[in-house]
N, C-alpha and C. Protein backbone atom coordinates (compact mmCIF):
# COMPACT_ATOMS: atom_id res chain seq x y z
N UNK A 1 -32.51 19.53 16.22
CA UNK A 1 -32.92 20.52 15.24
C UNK A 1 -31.72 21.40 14.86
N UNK A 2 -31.28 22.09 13.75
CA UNK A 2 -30.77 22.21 13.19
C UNK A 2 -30.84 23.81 12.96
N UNK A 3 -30.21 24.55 13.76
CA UNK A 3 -30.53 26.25 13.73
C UNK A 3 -30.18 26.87 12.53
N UNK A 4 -31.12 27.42 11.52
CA UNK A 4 -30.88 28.33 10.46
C UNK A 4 -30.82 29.71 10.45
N UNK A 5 -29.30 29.89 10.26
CA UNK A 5 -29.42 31.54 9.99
C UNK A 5 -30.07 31.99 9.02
N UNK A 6 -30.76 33.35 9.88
CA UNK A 6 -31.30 34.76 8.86
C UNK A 6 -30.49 35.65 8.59
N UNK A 7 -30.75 36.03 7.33
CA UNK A 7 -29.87 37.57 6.94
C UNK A 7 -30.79 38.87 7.42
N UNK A 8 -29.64 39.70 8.40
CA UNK A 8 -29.61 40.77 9.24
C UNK A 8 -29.58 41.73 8.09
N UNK A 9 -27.94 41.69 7.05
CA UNK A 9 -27.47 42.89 6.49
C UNK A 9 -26.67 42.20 5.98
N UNK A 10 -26.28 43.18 4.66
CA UNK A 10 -25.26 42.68 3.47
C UNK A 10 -24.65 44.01 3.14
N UNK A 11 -23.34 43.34 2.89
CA UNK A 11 -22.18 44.96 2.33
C UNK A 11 -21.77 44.09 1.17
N UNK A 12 -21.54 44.44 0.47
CA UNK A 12 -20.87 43.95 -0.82
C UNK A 12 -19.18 44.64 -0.76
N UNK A 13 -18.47 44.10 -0.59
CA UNK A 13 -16.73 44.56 -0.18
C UNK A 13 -15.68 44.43 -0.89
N UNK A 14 -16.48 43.79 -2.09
CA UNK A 14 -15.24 43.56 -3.24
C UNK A 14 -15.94 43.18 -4.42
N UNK A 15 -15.54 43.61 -5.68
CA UNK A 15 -16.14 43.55 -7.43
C UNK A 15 -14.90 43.13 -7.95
N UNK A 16 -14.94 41.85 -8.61
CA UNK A 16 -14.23 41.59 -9.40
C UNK A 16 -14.42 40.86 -10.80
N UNK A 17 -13.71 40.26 -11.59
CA UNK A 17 -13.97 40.16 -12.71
C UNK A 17 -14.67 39.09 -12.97
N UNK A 18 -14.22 37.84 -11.94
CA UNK A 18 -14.73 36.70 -11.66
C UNK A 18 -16.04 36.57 -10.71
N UNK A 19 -15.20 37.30 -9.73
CA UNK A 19 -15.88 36.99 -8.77
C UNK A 19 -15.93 38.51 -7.66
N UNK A 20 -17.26 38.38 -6.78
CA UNK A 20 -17.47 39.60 -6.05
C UNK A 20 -17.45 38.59 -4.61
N UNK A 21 -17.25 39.48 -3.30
CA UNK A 21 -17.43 39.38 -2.00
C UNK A 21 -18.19 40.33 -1.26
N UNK A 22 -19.21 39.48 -0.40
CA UNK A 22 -19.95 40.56 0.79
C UNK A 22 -19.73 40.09 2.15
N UNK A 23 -20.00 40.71 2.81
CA UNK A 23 -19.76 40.28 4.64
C UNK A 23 -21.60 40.68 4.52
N UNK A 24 -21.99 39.53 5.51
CA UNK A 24 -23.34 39.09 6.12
C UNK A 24 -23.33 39.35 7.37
N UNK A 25 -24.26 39.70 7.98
CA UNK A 25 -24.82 40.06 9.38
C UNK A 25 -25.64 38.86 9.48
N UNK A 26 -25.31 37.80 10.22
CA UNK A 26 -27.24 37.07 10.08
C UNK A 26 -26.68 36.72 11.69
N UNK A 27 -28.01 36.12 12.11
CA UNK A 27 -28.46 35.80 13.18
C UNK A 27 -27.83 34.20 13.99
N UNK A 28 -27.27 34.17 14.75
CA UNK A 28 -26.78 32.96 15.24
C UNK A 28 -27.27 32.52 16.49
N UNK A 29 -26.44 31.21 16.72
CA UNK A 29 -27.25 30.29 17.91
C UNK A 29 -27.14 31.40 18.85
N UNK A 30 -25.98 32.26 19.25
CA UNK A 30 -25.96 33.22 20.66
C UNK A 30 -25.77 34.63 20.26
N UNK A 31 -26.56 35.23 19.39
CA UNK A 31 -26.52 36.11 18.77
C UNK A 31 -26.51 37.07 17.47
N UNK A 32 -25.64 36.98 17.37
CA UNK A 32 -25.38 37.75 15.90
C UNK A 32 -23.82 37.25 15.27
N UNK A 33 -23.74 36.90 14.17
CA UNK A 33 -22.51 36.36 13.49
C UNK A 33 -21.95 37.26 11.93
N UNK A 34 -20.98 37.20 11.79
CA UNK A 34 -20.66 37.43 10.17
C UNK A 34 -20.02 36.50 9.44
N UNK A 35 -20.44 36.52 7.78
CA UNK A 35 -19.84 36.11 7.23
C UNK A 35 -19.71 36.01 5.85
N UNK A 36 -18.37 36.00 5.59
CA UNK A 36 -17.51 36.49 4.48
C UNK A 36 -18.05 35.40 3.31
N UNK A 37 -18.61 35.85 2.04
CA UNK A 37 -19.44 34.52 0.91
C UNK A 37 -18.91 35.31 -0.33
N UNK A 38 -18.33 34.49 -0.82
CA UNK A 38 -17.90 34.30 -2.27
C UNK A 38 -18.96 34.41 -3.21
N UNK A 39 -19.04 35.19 -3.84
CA UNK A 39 -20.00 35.64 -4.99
C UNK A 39 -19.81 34.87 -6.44
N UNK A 40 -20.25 33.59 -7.07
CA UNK A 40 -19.64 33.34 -8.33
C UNK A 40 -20.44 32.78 -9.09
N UNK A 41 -20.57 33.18 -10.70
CA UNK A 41 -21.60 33.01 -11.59
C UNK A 41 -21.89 31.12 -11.74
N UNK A 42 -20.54 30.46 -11.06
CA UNK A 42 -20.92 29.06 -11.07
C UNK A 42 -19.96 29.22 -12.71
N UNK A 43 -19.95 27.40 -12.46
CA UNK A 43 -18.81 26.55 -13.59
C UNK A 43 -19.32 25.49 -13.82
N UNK A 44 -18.70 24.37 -15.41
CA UNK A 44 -18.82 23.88 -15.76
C UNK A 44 -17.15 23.05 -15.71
N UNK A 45 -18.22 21.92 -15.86
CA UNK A 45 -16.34 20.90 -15.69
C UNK A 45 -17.32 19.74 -16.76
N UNK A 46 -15.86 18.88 -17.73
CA UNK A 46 -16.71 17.43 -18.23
C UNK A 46 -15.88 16.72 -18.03
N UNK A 47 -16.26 15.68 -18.13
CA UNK A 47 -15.20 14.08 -18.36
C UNK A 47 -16.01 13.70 -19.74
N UNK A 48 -14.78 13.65 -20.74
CA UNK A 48 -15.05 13.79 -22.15
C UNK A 48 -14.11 12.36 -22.13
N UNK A 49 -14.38 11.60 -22.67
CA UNK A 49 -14.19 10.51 -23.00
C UNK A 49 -14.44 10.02 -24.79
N UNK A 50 -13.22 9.83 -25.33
CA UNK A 50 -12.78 8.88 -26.56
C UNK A 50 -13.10 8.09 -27.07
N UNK A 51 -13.74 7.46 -27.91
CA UNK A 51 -14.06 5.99 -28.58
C UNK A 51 -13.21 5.27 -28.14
N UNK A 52 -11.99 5.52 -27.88
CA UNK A 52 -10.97 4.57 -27.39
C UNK A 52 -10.89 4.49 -26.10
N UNK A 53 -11.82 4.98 -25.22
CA UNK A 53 -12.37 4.83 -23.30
C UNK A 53 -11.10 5.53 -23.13
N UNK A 54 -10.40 6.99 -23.72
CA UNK A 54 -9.36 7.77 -23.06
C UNK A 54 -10.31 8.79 -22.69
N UNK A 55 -9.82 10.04 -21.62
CA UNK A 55 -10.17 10.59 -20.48
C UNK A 55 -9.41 11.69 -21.09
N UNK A 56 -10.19 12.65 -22.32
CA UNK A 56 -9.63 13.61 -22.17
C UNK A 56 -9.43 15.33 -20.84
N UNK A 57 -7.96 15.23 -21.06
CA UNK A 57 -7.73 15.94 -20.15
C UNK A 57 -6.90 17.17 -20.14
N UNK A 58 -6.79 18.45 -19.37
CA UNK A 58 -5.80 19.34 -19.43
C UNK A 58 -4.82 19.66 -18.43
N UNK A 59 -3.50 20.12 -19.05
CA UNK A 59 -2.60 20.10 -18.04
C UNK A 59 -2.09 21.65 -18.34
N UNK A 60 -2.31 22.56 -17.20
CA UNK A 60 -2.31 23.83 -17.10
C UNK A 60 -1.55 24.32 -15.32
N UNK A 61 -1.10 25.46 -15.67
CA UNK A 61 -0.52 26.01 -14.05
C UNK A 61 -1.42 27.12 -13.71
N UNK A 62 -1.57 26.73 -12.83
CA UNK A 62 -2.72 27.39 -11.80
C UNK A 62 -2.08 28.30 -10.55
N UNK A 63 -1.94 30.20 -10.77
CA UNK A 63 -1.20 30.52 -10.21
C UNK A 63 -1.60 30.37 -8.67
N UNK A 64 -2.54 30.59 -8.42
CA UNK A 64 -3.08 30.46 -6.76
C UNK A 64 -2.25 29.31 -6.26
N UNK A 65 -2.20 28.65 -6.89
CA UNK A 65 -1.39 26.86 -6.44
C UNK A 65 0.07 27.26 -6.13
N UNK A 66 0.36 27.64 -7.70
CA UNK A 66 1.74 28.05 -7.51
C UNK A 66 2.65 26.71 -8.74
N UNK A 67 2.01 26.01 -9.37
CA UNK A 67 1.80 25.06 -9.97
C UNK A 67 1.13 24.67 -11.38
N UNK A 68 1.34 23.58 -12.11
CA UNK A 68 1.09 23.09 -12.75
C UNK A 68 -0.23 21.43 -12.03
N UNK A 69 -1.39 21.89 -12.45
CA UNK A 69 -2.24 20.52 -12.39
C UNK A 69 -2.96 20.18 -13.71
N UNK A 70 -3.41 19.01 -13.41
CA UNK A 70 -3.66 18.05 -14.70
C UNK A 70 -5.21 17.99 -14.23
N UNK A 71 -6.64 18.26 -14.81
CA UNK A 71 -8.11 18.49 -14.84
C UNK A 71 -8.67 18.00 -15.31
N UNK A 72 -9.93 17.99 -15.22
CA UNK A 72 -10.64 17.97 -16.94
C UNK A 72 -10.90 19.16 -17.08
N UNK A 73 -11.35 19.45 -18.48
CA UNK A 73 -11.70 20.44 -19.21
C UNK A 73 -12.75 21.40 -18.15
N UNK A 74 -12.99 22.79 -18.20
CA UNK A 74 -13.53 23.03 -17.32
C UNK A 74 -13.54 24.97 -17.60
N UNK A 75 -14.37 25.60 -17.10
CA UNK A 75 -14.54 26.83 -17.30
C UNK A 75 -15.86 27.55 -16.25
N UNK A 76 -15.41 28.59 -16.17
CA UNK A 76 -16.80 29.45 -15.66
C UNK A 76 -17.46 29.59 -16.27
N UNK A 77 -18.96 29.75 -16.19
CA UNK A 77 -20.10 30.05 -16.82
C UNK A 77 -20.30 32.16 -16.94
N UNK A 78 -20.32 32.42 -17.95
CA UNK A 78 -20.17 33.84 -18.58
C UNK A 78 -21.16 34.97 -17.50
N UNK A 79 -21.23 35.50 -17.52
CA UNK A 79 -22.18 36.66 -17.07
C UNK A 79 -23.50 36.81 -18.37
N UNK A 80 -24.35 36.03 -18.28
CA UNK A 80 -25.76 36.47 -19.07
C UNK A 80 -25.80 35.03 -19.80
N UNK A 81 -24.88 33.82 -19.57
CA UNK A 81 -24.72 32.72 -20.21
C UNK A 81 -25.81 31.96 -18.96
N UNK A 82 -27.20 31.41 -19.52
CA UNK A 82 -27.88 31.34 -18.87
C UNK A 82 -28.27 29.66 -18.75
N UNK A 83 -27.62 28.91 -19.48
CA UNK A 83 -27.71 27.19 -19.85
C UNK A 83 -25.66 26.60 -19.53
N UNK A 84 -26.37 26.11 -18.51
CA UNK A 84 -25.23 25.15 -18.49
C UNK A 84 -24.16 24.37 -19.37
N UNK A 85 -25.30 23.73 -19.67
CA UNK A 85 -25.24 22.54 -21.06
C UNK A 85 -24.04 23.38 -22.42
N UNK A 86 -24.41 24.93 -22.82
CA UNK A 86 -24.00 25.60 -23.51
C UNK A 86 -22.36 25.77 -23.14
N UNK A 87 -22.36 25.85 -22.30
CA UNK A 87 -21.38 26.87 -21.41
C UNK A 87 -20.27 25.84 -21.40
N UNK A 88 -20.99 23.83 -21.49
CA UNK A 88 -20.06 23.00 -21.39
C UNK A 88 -19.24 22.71 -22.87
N UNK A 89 -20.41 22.78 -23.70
CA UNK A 89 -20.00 22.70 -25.06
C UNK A 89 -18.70 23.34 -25.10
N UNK A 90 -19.27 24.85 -24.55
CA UNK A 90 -18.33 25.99 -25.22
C UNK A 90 -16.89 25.92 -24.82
N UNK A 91 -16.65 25.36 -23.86
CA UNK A 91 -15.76 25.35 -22.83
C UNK A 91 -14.61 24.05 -22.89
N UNK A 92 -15.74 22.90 -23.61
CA UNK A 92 -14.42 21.63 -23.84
C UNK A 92 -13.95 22.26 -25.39
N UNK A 93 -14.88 22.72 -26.36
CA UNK A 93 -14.46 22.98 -27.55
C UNK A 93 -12.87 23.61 -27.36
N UNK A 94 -13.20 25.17 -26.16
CA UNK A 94 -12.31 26.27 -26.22
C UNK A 94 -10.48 25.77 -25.95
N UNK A 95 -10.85 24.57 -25.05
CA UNK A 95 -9.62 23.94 -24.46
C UNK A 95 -9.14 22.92 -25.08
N UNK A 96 -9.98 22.32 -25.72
CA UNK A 96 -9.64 21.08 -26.34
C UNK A 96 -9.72 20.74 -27.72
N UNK A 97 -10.56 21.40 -28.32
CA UNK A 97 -10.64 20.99 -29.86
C UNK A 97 -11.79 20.33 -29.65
N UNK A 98 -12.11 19.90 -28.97
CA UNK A 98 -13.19 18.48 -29.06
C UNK A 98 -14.69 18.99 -29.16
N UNK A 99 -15.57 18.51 -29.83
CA UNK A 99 -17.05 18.87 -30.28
C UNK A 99 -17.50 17.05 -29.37
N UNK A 100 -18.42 16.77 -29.15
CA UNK A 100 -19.07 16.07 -28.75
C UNK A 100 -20.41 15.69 -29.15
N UNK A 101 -20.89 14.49 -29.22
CA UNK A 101 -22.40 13.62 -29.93
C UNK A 101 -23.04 13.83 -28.89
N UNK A 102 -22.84 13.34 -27.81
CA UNK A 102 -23.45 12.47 -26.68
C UNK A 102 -23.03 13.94 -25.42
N UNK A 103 -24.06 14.35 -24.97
CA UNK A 103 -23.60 14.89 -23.32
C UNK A 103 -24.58 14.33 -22.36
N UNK A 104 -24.16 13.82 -21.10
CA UNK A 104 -25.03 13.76 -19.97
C UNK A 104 -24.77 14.08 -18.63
N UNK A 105 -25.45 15.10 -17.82
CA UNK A 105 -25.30 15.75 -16.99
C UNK A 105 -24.96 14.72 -15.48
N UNK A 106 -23.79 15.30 -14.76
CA UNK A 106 -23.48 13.96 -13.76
C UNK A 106 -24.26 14.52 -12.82
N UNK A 107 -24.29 15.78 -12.43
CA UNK A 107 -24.63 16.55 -10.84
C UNK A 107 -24.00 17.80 -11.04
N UNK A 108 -23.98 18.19 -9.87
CA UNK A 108 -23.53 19.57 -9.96
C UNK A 108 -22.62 18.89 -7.93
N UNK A 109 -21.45 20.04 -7.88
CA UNK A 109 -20.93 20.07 -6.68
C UNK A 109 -20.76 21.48 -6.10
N UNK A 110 -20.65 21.63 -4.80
CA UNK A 110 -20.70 23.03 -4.12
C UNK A 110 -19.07 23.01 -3.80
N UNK A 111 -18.20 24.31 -4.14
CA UNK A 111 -17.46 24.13 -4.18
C UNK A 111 -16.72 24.24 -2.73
N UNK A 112 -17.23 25.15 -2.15
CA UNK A 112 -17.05 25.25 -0.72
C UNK A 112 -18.31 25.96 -0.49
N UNK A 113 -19.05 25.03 0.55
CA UNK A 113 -20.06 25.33 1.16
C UNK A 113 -20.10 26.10 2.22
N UNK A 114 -18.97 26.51 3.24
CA UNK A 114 -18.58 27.47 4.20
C UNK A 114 -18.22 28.77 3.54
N UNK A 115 -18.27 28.85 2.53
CA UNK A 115 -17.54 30.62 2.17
C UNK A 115 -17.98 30.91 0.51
N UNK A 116 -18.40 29.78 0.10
CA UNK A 116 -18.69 30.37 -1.26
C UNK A 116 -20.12 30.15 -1.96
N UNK A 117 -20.77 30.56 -2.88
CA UNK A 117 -21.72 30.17 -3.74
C UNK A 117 -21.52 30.02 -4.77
N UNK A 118 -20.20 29.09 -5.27
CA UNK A 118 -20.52 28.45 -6.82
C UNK A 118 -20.33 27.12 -6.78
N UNK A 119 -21.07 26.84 -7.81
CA UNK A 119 -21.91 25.38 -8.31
C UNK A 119 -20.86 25.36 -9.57
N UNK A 120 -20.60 24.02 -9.80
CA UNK A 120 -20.10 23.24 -10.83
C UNK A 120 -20.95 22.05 -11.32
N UNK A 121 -21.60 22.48 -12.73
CA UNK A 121 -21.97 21.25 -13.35
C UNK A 121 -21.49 20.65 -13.70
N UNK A 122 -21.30 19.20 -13.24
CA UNK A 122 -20.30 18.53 -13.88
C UNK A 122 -21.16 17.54 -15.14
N UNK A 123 -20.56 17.57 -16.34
CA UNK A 123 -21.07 16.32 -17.37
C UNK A 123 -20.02 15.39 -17.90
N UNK A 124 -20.69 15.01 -18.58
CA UNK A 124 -20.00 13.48 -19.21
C UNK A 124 -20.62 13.62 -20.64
N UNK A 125 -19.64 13.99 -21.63
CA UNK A 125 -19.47 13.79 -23.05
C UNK A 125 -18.82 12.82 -23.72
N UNK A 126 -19.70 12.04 -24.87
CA UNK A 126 -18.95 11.29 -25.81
C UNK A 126 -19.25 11.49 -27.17
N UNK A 127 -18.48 10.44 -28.28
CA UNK A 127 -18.70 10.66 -29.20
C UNK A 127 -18.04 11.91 -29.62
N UNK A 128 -16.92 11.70 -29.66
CA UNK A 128 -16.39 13.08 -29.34
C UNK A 128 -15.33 13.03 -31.21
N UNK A 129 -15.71 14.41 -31.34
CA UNK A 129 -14.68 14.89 -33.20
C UNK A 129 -13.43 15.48 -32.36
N UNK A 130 -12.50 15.40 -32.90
CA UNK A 130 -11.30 16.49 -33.09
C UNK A 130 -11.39 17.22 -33.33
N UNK A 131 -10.73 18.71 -32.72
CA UNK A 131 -10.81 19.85 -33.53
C UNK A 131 -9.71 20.81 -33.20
N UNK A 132 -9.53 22.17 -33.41
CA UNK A 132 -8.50 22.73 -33.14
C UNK A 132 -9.13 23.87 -31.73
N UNK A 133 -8.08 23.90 -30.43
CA UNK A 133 -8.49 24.61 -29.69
C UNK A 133 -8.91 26.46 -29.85
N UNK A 134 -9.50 26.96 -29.27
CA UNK A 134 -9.67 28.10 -29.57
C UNK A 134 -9.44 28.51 -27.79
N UNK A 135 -8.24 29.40 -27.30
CA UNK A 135 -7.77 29.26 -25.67
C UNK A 135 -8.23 31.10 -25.67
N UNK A 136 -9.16 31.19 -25.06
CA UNK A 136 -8.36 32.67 -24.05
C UNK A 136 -7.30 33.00 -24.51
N UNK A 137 -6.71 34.45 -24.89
CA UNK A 137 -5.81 34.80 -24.73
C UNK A 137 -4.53 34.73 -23.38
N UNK A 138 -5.04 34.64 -22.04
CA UNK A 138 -4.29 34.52 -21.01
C UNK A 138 -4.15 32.79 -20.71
N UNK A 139 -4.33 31.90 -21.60
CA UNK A 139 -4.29 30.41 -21.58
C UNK A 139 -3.72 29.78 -22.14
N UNK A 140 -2.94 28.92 -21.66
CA UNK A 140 -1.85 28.31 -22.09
C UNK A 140 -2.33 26.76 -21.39
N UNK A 141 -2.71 25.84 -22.54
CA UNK A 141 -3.39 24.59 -22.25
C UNK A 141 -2.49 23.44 -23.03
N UNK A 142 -2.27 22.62 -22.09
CA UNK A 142 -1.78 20.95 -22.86
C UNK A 142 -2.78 20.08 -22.67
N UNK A 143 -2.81 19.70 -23.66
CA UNK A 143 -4.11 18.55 -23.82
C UNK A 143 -3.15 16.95 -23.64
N UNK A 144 -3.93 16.01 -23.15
CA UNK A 144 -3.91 14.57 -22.58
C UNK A 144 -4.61 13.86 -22.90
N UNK A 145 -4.43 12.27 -22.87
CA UNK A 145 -5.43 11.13 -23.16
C UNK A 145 -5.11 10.36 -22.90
N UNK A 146 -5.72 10.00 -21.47
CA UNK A 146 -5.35 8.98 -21.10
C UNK A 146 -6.30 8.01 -20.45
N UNK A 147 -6.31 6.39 -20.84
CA UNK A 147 -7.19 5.71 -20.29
C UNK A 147 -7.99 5.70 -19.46
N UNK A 148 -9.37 5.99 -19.15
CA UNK A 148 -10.18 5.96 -18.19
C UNK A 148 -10.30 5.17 -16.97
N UNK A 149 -9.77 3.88 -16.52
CA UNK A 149 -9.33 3.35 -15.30
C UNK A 149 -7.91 3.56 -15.01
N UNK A 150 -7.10 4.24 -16.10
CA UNK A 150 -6.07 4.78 -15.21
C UNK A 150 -5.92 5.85 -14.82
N UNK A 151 -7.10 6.94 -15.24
CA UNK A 151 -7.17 8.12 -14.65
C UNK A 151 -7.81 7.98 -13.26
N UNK A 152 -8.81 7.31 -13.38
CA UNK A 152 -9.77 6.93 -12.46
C UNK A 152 -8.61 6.47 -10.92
N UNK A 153 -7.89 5.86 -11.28
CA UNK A 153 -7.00 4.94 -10.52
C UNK A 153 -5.94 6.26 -9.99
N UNK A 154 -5.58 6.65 -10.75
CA UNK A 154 -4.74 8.24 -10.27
C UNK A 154 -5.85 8.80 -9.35
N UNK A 155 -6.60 9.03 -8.92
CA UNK A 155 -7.96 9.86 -8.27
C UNK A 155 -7.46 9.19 -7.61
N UNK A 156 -7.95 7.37 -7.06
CA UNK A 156 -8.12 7.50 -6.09
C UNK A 156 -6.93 6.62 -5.33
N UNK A 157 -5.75 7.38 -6.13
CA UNK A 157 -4.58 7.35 -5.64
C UNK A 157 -4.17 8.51 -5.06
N UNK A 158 -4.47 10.08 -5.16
CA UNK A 158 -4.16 10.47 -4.74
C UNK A 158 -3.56 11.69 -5.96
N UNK A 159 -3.08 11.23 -6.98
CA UNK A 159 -1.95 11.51 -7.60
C UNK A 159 -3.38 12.82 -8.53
N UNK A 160 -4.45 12.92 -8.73
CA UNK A 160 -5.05 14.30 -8.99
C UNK A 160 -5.53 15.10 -8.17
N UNK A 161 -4.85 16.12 -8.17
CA UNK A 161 -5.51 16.73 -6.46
C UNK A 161 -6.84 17.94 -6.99
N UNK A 162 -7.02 18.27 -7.79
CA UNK A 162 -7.94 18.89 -8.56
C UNK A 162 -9.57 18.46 -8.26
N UNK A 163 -10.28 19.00 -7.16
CA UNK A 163 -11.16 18.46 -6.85
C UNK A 163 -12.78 18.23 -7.60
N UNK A 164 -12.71 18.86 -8.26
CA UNK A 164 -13.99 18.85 -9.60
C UNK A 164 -13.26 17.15 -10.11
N UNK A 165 -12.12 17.30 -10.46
CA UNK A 165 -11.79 16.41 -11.47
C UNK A 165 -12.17 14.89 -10.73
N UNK A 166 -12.11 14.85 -9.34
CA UNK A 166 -12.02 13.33 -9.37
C UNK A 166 -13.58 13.81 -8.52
N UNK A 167 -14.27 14.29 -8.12
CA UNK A 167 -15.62 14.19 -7.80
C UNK A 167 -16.76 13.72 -9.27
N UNK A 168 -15.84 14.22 -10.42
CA UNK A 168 -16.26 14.05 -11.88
C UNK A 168 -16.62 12.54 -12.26
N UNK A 169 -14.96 11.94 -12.03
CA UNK A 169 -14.44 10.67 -12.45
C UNK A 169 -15.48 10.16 -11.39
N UNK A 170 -15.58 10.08 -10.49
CA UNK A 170 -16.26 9.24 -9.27
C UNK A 170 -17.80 9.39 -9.98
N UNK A 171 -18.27 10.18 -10.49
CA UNK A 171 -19.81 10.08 -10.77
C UNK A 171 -19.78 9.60 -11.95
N UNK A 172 -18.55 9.69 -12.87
CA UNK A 172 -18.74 8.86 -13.98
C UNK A 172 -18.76 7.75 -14.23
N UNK A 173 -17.54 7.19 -13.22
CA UNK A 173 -17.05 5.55 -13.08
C UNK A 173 -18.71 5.33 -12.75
N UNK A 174 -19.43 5.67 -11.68
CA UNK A 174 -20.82 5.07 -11.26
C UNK A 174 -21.82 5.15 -12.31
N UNK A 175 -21.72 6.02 -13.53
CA UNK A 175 -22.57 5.76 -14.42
C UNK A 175 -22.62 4.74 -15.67
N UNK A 176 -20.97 4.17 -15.83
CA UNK A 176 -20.49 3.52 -16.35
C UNK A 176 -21.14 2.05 -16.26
């Protein structure tokens, strides 16, 4: 059997723009435990795919990294933005130019299940128009296209370390 903690007490210890933090009091196997949980409205990620089976993609530096990585398209979901589906539209348009015919929802992934609460829906768009990006002011985005078994093949080579992105590709290749 499988012991579930209860919540004792909550402090909320940090407000931020993204994201907030609380420390938990709950109840453990020999007592009493804490712990530190990531507060986050949850994200959207797609694997947008080309008439021509390319894998549109973005290549952006990610300061936490310290780096430049290569994704798919992908964004947080807004504060009062209450549909997923919306949030994906809004989000490949903003980075990519791209409008889409076709969306279908792959799953959703937990991003870290030890410390955080946000969810990523991940979808799969096709039928996809051109268009011109519309970025955040603090965003600086290169757009990519590149074949779908050779992106796929980069995953599970190793060579995307971006973990939405190849948990994406992996539910897409299987819907394929």
């Amino acid at each position: 059997m499988i012991f579930k903690e209860e919540l004792i007490s909550s402090e909320r210890i940090y407000e931020g723009a993204i994201l907030n933090v609380r420390r938990d009091t709950v109840t453990a196997v020999k007592g009493v435990a804490y712990r530190e949980i990531i507060e986050h409205n949850g994200a959207v990620a797609i694997v947008a795919i080309t008439d021509e089976d390319k894998v549109v993609l973005v290549k952006q530096y990610r300061y936490a990294a310290g780096r430049a990585f290569v994704e798919i398209p992908a964004g947080k979901i807004d504060k009062g933005e209450n549909d997923p589906v919306k949030a994906a539209i809004r989000e490949l348009k903003e980075e990519t130019g791209y409008t889409a015919e076709s969306i279908e929802h792959l799953g959703n992934i937990n991003v870290s299940v030890a410390y955080s609460e946000e969810v990523i829906h991940l979808y799969m768009m096709t039928g996809l128009t051109a268009g011109e990006q519309s970025l955040d002011e603090d965003e600086a985005v290169e757009v990519l296209e590149i074949p779908f078994d050779e992106v796929y093949e980069m995953a599970g080579q190793g060579k995307l370390e971006d973990a939405k992105t190849v948990a994406a590709l992996l539910m897409a290749k299987a819907r394929r």
